[in-house]
PDB file of N, CA and C in Angstrom:
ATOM      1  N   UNK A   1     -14.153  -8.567  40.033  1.00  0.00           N
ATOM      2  CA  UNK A   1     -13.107  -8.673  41.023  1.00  0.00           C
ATOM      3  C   UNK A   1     -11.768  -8.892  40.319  1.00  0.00           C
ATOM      4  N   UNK A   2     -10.553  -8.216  40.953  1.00  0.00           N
ATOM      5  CA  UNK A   2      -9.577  -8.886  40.351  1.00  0.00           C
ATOM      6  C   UNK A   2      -8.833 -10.054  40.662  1.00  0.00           C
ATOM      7  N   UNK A   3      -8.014 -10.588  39.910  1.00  0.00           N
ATOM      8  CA  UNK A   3      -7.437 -12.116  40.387  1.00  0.00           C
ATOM      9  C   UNK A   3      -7.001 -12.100  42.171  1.00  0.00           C
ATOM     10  N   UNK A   4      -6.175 -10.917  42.622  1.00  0.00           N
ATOM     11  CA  UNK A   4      -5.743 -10.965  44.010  1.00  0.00           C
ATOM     12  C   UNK A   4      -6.991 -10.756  45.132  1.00  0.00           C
ATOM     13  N   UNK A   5      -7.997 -10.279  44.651  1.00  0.00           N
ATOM     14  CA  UNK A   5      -9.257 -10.271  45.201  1.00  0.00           C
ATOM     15  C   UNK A   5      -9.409 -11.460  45.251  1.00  0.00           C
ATOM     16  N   UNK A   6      -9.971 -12.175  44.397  1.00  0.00           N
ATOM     17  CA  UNK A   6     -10.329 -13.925  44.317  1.00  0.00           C
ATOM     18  C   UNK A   6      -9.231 -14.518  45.025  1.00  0.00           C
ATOM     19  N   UNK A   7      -8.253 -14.940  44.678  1.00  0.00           N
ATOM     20  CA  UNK A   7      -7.381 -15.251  45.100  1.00  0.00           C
ATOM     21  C   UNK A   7      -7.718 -15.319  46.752  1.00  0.00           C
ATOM     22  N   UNK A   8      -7.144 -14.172  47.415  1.00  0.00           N
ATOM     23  CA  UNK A   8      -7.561 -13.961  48.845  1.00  0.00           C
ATOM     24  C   UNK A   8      -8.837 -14.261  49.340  1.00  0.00           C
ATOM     25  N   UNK A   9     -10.193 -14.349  48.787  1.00  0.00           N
ATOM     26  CA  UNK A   9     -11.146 -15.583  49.471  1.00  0.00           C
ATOM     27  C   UNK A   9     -11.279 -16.468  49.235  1.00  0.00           C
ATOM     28  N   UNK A  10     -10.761 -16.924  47.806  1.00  0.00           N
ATOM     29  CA  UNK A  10     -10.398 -18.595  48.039  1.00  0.00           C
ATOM     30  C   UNK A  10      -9.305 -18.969  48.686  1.00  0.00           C
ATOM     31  N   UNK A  11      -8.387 -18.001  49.642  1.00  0.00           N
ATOM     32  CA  UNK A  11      -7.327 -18.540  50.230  1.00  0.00           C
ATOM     33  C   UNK A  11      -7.002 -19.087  49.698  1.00  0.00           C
ATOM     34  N   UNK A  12      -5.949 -19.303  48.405  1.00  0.00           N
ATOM     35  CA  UNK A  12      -5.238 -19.692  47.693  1.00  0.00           C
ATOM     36  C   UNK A  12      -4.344 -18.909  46.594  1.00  0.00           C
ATOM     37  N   UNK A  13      -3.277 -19.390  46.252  1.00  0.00           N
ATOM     38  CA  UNK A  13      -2.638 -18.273  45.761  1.00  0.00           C
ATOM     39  C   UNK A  13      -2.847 -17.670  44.548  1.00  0.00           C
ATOM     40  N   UNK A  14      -1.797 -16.492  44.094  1.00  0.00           N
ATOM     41  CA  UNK A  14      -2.723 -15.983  42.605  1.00  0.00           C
ATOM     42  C   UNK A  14      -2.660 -16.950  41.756  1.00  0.00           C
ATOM     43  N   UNK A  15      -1.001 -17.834  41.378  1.00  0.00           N
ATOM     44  CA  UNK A  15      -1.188 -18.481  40.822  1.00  0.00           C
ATOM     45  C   UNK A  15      -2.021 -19.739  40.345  1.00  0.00           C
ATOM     46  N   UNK A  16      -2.349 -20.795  41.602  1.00  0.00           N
ATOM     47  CA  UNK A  16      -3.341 -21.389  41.220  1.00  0.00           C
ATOM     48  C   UNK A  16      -4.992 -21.466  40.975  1.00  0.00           C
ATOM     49  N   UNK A  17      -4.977 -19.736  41.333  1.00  0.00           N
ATOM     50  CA  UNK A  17      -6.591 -19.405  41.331  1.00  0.00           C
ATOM     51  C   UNK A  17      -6.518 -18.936  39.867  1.00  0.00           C
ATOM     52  N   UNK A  18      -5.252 -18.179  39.023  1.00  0.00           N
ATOM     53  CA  UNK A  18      -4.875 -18.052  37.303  1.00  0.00           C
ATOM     54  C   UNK A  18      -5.176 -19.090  37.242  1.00  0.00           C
ATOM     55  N   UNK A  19      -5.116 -20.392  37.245  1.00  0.00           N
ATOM     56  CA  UNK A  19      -5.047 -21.619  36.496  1.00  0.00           C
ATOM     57  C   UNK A  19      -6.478 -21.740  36.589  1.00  0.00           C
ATOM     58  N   UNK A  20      -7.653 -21.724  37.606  1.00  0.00           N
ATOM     59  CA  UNK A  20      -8.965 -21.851  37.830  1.00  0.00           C
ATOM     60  C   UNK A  20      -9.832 -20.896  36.632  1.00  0.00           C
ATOM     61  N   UNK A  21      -9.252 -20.062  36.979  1.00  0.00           N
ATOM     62  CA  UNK A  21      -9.999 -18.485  36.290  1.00  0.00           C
ATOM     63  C   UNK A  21      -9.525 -18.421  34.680  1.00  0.00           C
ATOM     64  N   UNK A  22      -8.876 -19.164  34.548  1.00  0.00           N
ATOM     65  CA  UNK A  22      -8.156 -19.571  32.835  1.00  0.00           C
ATOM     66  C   UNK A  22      -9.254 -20.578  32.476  1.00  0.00           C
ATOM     67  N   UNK A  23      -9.087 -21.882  33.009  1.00  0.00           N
ATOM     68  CA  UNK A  23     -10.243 -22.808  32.880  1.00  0.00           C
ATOM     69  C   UNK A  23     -11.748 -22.197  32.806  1.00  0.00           C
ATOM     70  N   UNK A  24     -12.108 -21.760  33.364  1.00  0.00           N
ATOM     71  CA  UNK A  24     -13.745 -20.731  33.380  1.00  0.00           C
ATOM     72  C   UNK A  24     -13.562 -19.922  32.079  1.00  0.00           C
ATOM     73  N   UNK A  25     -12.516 -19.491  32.186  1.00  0.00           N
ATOM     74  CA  UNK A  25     -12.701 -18.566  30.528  1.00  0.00           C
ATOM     75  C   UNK A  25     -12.706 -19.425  29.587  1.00  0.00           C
ATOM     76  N   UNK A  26     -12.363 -20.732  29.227  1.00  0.00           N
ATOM     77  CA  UNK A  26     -12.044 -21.197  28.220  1.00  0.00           C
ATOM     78  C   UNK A  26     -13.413 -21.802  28.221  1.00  0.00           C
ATOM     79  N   UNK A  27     -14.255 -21.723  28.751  1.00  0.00           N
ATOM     80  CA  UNK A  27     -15.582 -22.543  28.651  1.00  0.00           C
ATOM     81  C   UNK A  27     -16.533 -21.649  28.582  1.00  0.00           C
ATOM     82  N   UNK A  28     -15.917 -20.305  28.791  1.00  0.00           N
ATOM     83  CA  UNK A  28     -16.969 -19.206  28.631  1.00  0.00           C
ATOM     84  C   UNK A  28     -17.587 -18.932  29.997  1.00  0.00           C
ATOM     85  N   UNK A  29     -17.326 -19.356  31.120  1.00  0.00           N
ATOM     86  CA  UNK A  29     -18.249 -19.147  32.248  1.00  0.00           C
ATOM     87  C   UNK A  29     -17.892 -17.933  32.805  1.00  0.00           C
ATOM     88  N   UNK A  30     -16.666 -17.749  32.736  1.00  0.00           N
ATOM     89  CA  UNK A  30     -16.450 -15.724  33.570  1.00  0.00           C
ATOM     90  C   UNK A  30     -15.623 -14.952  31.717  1.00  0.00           C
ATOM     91  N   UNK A  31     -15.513 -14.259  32.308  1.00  0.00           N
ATOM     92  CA  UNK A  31     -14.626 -13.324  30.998  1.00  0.00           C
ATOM     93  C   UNK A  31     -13.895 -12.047  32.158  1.00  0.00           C
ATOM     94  N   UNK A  32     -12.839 -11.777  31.270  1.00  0.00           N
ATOM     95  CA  UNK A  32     -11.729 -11.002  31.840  1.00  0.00           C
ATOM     96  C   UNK A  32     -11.413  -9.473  31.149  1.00  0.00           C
ATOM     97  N   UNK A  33     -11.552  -8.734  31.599  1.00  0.00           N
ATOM     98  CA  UNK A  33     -11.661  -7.277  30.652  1.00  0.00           C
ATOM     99  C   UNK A  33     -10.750  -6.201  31.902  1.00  0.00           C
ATOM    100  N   UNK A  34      -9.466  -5.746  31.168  1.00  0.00           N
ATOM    101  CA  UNK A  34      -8.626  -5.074  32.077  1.00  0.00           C
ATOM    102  C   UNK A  34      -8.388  -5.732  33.217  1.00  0.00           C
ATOM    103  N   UNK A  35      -8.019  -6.738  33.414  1.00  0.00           N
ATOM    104  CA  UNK A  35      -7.496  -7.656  34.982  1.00  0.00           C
ATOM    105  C   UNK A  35      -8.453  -7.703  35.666  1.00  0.00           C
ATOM    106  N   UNK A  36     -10.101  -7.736  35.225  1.00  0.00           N
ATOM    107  CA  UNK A  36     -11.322  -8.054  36.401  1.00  0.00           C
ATOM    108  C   UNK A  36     -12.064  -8.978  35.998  1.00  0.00           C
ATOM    109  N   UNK A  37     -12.515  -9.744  36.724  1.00  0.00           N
ATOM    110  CA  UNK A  37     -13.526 -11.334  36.154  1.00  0.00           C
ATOM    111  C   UNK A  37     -14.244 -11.026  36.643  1.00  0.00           C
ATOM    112  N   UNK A  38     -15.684 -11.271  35.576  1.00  0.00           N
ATOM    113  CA  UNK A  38     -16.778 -11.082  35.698  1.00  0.00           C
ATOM    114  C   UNK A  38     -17.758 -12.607  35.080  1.00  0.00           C
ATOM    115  N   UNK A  39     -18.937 -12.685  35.501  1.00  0.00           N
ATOM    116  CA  UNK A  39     -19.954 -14.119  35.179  1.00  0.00           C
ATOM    117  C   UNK A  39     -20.429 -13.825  33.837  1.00  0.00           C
ATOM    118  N   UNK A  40     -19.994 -15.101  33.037  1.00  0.00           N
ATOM    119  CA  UNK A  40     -20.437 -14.992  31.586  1.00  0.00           C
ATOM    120  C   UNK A  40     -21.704 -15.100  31.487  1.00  0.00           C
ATOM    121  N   UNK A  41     -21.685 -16.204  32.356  1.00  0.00           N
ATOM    122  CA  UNK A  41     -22.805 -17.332  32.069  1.00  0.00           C
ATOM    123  C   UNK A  41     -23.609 -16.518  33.634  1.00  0.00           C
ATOM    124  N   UNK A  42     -25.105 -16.697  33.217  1.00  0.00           N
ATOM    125  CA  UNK A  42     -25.825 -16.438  34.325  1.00  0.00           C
ATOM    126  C   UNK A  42     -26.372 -17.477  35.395  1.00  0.00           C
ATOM    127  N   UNK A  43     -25.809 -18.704  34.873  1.00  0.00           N
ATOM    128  CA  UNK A  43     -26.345 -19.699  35.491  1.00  0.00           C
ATOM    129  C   UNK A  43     -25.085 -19.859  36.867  1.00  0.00           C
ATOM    130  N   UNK A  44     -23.799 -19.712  36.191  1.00  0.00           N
ATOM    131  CA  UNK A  44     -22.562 -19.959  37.070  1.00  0.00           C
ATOM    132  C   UNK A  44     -22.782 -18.729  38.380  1.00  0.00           C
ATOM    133  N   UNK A  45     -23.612 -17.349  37.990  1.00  0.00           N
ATOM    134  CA  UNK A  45     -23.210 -16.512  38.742  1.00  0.00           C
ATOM    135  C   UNK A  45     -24.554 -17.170  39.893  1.00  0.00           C
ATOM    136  N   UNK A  46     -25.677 -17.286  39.255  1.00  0.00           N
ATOM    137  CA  UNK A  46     -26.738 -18.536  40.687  1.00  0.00           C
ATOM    138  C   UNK A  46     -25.540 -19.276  41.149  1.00  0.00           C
ATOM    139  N   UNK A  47     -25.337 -20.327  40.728  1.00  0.00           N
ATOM    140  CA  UNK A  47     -24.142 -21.273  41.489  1.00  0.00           C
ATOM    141  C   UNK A  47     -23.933 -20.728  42.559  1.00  0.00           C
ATOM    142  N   UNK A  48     -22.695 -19.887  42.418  1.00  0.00           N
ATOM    143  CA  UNK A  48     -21.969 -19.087  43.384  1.00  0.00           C
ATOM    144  C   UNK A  48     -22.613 -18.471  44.263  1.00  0.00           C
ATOM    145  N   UNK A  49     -23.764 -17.465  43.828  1.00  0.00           N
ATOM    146  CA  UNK A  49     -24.482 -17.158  44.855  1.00  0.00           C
ATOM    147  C   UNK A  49     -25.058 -17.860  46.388  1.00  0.00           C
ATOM    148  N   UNK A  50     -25.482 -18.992  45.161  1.00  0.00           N
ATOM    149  CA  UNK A  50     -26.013 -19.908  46.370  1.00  0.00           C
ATOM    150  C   UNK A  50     -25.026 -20.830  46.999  1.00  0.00           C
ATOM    151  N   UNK A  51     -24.133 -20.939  46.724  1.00  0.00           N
ATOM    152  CA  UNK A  51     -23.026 -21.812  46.967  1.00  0.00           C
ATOM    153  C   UNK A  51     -21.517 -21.342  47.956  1.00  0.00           C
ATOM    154  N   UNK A  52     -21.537 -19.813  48.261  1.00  0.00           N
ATOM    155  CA  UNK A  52     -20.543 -18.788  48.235  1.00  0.00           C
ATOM    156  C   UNK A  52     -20.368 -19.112  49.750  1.00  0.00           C
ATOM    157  N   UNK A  53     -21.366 -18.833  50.595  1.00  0.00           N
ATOM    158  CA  UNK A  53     -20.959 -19.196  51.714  1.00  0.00           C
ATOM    159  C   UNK A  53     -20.888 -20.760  52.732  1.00  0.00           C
ATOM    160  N   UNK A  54     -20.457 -20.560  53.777  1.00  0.00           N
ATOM    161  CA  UNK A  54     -19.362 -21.770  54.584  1.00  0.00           C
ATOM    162  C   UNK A  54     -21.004 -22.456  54.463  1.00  0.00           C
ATOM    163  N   UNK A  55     -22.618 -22.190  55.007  1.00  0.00           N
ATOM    164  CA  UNK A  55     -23.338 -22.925  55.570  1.00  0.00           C
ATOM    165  C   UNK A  55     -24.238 -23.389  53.864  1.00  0.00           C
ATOM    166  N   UNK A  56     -24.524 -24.604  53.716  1.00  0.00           N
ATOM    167  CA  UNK A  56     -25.413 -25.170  52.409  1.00  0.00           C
ATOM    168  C   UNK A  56     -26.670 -24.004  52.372  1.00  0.00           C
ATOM    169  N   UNK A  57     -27.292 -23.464  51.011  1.00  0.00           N
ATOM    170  CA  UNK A  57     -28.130 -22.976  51.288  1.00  0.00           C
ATOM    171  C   UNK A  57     -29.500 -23.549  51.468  1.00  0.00           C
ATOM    172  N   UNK A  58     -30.663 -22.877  52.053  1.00  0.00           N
ATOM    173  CA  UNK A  58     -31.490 -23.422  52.399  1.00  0.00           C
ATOM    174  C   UNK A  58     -32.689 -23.325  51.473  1.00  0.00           C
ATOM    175  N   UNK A  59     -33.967 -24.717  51.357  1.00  0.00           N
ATOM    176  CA  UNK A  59     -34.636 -24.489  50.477  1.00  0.00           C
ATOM    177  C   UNK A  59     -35.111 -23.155  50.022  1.00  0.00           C
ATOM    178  N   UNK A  60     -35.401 -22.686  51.168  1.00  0.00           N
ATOM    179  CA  UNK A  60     -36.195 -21.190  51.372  1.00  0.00           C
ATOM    180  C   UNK A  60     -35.119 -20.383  50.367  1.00  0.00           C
ATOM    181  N   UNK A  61     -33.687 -20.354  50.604  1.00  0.00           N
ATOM    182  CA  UNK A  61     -32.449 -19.322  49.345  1.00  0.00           C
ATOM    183  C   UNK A  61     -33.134 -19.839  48.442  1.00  0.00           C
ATOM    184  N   UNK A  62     -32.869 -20.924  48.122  1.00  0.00           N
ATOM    185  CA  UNK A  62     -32.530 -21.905  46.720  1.00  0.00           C
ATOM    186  C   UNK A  62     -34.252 -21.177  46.286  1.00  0.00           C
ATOM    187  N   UNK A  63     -35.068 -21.443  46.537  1.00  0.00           N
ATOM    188  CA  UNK A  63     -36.399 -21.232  45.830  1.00  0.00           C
ATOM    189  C   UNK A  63     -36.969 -19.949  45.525  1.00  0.00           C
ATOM    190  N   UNK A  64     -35.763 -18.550  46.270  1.00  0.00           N
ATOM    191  CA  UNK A  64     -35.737 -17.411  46.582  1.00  0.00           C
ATOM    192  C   UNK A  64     -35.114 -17.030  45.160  1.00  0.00           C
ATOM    193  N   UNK A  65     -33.869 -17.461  45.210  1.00  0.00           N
ATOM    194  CA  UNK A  65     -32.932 -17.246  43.974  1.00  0.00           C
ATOM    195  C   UNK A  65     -32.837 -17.779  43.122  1.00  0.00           C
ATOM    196  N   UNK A  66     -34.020 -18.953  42.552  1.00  0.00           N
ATOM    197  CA  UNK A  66     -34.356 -19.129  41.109  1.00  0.00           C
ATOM    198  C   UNK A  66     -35.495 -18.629  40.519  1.00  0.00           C
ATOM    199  N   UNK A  67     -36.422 -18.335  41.648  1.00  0.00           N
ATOM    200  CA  UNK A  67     -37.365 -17.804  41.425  1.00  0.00           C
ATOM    201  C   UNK A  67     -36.912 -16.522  40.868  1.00  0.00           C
ATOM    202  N   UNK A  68     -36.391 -15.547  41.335  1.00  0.00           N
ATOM    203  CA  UNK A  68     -35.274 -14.311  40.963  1.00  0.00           C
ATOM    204  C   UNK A  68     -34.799 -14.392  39.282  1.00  0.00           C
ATOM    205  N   UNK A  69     -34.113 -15.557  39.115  1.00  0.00           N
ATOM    206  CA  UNK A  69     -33.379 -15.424  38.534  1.00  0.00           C
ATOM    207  C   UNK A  69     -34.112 -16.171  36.832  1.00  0.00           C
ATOM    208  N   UNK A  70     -35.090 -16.622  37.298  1.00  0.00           N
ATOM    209  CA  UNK A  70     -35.931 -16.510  36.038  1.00  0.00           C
ATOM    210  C   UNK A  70     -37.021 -15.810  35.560  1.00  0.00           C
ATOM    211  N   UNK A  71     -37.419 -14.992  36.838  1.00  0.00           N
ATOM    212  CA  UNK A  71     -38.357 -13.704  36.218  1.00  0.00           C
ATOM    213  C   UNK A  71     -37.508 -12.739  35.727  1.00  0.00           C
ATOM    214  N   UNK A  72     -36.105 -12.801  36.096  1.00  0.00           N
ATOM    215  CA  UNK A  72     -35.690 -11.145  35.306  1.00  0.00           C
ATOM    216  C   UNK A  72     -35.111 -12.141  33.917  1.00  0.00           C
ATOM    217  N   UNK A  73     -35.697 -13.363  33.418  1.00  0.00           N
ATOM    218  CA  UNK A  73     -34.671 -13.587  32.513  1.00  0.00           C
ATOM    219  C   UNK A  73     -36.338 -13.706  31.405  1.00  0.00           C
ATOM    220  N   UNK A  74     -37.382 -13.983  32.081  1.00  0.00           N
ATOM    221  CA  UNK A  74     -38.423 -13.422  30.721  1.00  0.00           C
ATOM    222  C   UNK A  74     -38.963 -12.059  30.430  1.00  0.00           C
ATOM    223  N   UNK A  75     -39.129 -12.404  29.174  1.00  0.00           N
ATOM    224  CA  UNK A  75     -39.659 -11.209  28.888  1.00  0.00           C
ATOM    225  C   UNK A  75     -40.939 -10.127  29.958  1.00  0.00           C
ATOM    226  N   UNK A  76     -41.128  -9.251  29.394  1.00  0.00           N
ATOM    227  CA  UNK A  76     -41.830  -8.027  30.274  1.00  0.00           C
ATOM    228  C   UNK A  76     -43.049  -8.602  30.959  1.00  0.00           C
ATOM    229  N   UNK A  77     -43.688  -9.099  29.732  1.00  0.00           N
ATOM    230  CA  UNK A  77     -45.509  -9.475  29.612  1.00  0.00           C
ATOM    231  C   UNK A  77     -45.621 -11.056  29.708  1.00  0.00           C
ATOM    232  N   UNK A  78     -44.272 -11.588  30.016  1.00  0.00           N
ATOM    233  CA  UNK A  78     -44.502 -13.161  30.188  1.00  0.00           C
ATOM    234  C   UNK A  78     -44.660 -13.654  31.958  1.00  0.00           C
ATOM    235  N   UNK A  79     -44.227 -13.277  33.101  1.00  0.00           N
ATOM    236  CA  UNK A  79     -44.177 -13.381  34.606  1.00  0.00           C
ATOM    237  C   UNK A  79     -45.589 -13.786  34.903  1.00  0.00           C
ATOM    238  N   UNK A  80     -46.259 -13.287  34.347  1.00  0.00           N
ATOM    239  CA  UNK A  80     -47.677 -13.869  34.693  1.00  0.00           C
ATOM    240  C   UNK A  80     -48.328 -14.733  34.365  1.00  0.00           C
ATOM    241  N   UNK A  81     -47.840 -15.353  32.870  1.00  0.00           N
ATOM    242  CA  UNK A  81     -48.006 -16.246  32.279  1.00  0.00           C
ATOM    243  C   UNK A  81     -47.587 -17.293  33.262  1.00  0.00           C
ATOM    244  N   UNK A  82     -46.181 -17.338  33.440  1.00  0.00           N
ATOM    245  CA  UNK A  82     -45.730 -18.428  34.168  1.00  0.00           C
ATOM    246  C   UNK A  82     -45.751 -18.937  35.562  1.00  0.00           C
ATOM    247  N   UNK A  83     -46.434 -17.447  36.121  1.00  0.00           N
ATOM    248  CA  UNK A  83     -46.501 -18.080  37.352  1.00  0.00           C
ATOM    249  C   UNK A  83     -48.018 -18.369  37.510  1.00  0.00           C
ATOM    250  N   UNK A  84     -49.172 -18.517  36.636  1.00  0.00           N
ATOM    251  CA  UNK A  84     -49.990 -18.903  36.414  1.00  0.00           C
ATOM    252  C   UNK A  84     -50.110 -20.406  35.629  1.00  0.00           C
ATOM    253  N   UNK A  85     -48.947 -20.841  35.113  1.00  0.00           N
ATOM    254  CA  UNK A  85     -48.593 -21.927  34.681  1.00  0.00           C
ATOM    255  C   UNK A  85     -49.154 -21.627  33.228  1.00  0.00           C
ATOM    256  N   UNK A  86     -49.200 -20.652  32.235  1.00  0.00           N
ATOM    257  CA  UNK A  86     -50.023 -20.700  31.155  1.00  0.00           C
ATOM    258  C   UNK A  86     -48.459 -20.814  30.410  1.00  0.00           C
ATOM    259  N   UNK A  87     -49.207 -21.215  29.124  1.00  0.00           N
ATOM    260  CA  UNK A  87     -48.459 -21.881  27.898  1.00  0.00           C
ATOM    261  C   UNK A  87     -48.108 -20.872  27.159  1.00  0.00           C
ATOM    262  N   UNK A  88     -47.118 -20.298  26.240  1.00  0.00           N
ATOM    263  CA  UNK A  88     -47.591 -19.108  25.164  1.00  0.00           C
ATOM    264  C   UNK A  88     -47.889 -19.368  23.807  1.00  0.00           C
ATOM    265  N   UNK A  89     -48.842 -18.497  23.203  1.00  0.00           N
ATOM    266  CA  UNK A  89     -49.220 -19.034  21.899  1.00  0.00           C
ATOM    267  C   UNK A  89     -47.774 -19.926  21.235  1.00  0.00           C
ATOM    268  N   UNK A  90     -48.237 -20.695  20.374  1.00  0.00           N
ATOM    269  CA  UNK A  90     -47.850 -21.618  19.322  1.00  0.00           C
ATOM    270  C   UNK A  90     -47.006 -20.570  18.249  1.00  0.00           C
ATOM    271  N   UNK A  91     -46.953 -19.536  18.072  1.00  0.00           N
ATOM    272  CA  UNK A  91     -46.082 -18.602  17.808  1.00  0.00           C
ATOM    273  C   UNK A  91     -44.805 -18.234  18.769  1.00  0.00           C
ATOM    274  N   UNK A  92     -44.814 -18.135  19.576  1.00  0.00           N
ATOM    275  CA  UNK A  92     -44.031 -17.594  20.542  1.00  0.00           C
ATOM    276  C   UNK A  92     -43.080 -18.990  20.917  1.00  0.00           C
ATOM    277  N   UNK A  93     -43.681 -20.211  20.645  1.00  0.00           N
ATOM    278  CA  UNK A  93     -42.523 -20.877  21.583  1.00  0.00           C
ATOM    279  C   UNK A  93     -41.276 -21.227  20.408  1.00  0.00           C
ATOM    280  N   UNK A  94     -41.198 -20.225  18.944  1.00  0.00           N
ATOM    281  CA  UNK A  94     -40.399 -20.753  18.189  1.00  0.00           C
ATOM    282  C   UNK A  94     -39.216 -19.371  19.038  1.00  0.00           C
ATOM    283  N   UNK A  95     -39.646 -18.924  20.226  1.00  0.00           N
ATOM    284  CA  UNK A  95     -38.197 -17.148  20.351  1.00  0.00           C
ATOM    285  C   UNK A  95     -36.952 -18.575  21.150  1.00  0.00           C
ATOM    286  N   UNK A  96     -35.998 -17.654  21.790  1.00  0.00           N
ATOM    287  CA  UNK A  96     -35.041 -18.125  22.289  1.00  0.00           C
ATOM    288  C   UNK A  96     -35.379 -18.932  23.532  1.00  0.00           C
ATOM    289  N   UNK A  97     -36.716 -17.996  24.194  1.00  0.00           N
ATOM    290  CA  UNK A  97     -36.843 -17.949  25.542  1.00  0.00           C
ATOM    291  C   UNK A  97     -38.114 -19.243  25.609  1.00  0.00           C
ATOM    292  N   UNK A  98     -38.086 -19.688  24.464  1.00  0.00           N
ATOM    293  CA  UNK A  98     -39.549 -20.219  24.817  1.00  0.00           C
ATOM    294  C   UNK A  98     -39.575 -21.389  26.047  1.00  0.00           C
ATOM    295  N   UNK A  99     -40.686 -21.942  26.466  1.00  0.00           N
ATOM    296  CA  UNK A  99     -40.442 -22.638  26.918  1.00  0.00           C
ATOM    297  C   UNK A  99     -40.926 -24.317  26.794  1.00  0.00           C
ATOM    298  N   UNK A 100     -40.020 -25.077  27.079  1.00  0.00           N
ATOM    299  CA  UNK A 100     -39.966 -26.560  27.239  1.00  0.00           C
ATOM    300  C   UNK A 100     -40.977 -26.976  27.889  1.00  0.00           C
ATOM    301  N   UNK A 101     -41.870 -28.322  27.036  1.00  0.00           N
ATOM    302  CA  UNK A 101     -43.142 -28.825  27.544  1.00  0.00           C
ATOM    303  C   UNK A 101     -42.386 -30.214  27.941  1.00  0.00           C
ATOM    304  N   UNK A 102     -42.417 -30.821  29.132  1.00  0.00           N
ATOM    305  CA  UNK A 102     -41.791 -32.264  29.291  1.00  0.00           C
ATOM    306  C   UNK A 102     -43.074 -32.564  30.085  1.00  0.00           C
ATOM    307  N   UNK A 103     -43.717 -33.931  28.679  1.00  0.00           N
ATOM    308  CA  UNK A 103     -44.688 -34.526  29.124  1.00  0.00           C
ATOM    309  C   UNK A 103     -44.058 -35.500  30.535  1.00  0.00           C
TER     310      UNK A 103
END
Protein backbone atom coordinates (compact mmCIF):
# COMPACT_ATOMS: atom_id res chain seq x y z
CA UNK A 1 0.00 0.00 0.00
CA UNK A 2 1.14 3.40 -0.31
CA UNK A 3 1.58 5.93 2.59
CA UNK A 4 -1.85 7.94 1.36
CA UNK A 5 -3.53 4.57 1.22
CA UNK A 6 -2.58 3.88 4.95
CA UNK A 7 -2.89 7.05 5.88
CA UNK A 8 -6.69 7.22 4.79
CA UNK A 9 -7.69 4.01 6.92
CA UNK A 10 -5.99 4.94 9.73
CA UNK A 11 -7.76 8.25 9.34
CA UNK A 12 -4.90 10.11 10.08
CA UNK A 13 -2.74 12.20 8.23
CA UNK A 14 0.24 11.38 5.85
CA UNK A 15 2.35 12.97 8.03
CA UNK A 16 1.85 11.30 11.22
CA UNK A 17 1.20 7.86 9.72
CA UNK A 18 5.33 8.81 7.97
CA UNK A 19 6.32 9.00 11.49
CA UNK A 20 4.50 5.37 12.33
CA UNK A 21 5.68 3.70 9.07
CA UNK A 22 9.41 5.18 9.75
CA UNK A 23 9.29 3.56 13.24
CA UNK A 24 8.21 -0.08 11.70
CA UNK A 25 11.04 0.26 9.29
CA UNK A 26 13.57 0.94 11.70
CA UNK A 27 12.76 -2.30 13.55
CA UNK A 28 12.39 -4.10 10.44
CA UNK A 29 8.64 -4.87 10.71
CA UNK A 30 7.36 -3.37 7.13
CA UNK A 31 10.00 -2.26 4.39
CA UNK A 32 9.41 0.39 1.73
CA UNK A 33 10.37 -0.20 -2.02
CA UNK A 34 9.22 2.69 -4.56
CA UNK A 35 6.65 4.54 -2.04
CA UNK A 36 4.77 1.03 -1.06
CA UNK A 37 4.92 -0.73 2.49
CA UNK A 38 4.93 -4.02 2.67
CA UNK A 39 5.22 -6.80 6.10
CA UNK A 40 8.76 -7.66 6.88
CA UNK A 41 8.11 -9.60 9.55
CA UNK A 42 5.43 -12.38 9.18
CA UNK A 43 4.41 -12.29 12.52
CA UNK A 44 3.36 -8.33 12.32
CA UNK A 45 1.41 -9.19 9.07
CA UNK A 46 -0.86 -12.12 11.65
CA UNK A 47 -1.14 -9.09 14.03
CA UNK A 48 -2.87 -6.99 11.64
CA UNK A 49 -4.77 -9.51 10.14
CA UNK A 50 -6.30 -10.44 13.14
CA UNK A 51 -6.39 -7.17 14.63
CA UNK A 52 -7.50 -4.96 11.35
CA UNK A 53 -10.97 -4.84 11.96
CA UNK A 54 -13.45 -2.53 14.40
CA UNK A 55 -14.87 -6.14 16.14
CA UNK A 56 -11.88 -8.32 18.52
CA UNK A 57 -11.26 -11.43 16.68
CA UNK A 58 -12.77 -14.52 17.64
CA UNK A 59 -11.22 -17.73 19.05
CA UNK A 60 -12.51 -19.57 16.04
CA UNK A 61 -10.12 -16.42 13.59
CA UNK A 62 -7.38 -16.52 16.04
CA UNK A 63 -7.05 -20.53 15.88
CA UNK A 64 -7.93 -20.29 12.04
CA UNK A 65 -5.00 -17.91 11.37
CA UNK A 66 -2.23 -19.46 13.32
CA UNK A 67 -3.02 -22.54 12.44
CA UNK A 68 -2.50 -21.02 8.67
CA UNK A 69 0.22 -19.34 9.41
CA UNK A 70 2.42 -22.05 10.73
CA UNK A 71 1.75 -24.78 8.30
CA UNK A 72 2.85 -22.63 5.36
CA UNK A 73 5.90 -21.69 7.52
CA UNK A 74 7.17 -25.64 7.80
CA UNK A 75 8.69 -27.40 5.71
CA UNK A 76 6.84 -29.76 2.92
CA UNK A 77 7.10 -33.27 4.84
CA UNK A 78 6.88 -31.71 8.37
CA UNK A 79 2.57 -30.76 8.73
CA UNK A 80 2.05 -34.11 9.70
CA UNK A 81 4.54 -34.46 12.00
CA UNK A 82 3.10 -31.67 13.92
CA UNK A 83 -0.17 -32.03 13.82
CA UNK A 84 0.35 -35.48 15.08
CA UNK A 85 2.43 -33.95 17.80
CA UNK A 86 5.66 -36.00 16.64
CA UNK A 87 9.16 -34.76 17.45
CA UNK A 88 11.81 -34.65 14.47
CA UNK A 89 14.82 -36.71 14.49
CA UNK A 90 17.71 -35.38 16.75
CA UNK A 91 19.26 -34.25 13.45
CA UNK A 92 16.76 -31.99 12.29
CA UNK A 93 16.12 -29.93 15.37
CA UNK A 94 19.75 -28.33 14.81
CA UNK A 95 17.68 -26.35 11.02
CA UNK A 96 16.24 -22.86 11.63
CA UNK A 97 12.77 -24.20 11.84
CA UNK A 98 13.27 -26.66 14.44
CA UNK A 99 11.22 -26.92 17.04
CA UNK A 100 11.21 -25.89 20.87
CA UNK A 101 10.62 -28.66 23.57
CA UNK A 102 9.28 -26.64 26.85
CA UNK A 103 9.20 -29.21 29.49
Amino acid sequence: MTLTEIASRLRRTPGSTKDYLSWLEDVDLIVSRQKRYSFADPMMRLWVRLNADAAPPTEEDIARQVHAYVMNRLPHNEPALAMAGAQPRDAERDKPWGIIEID
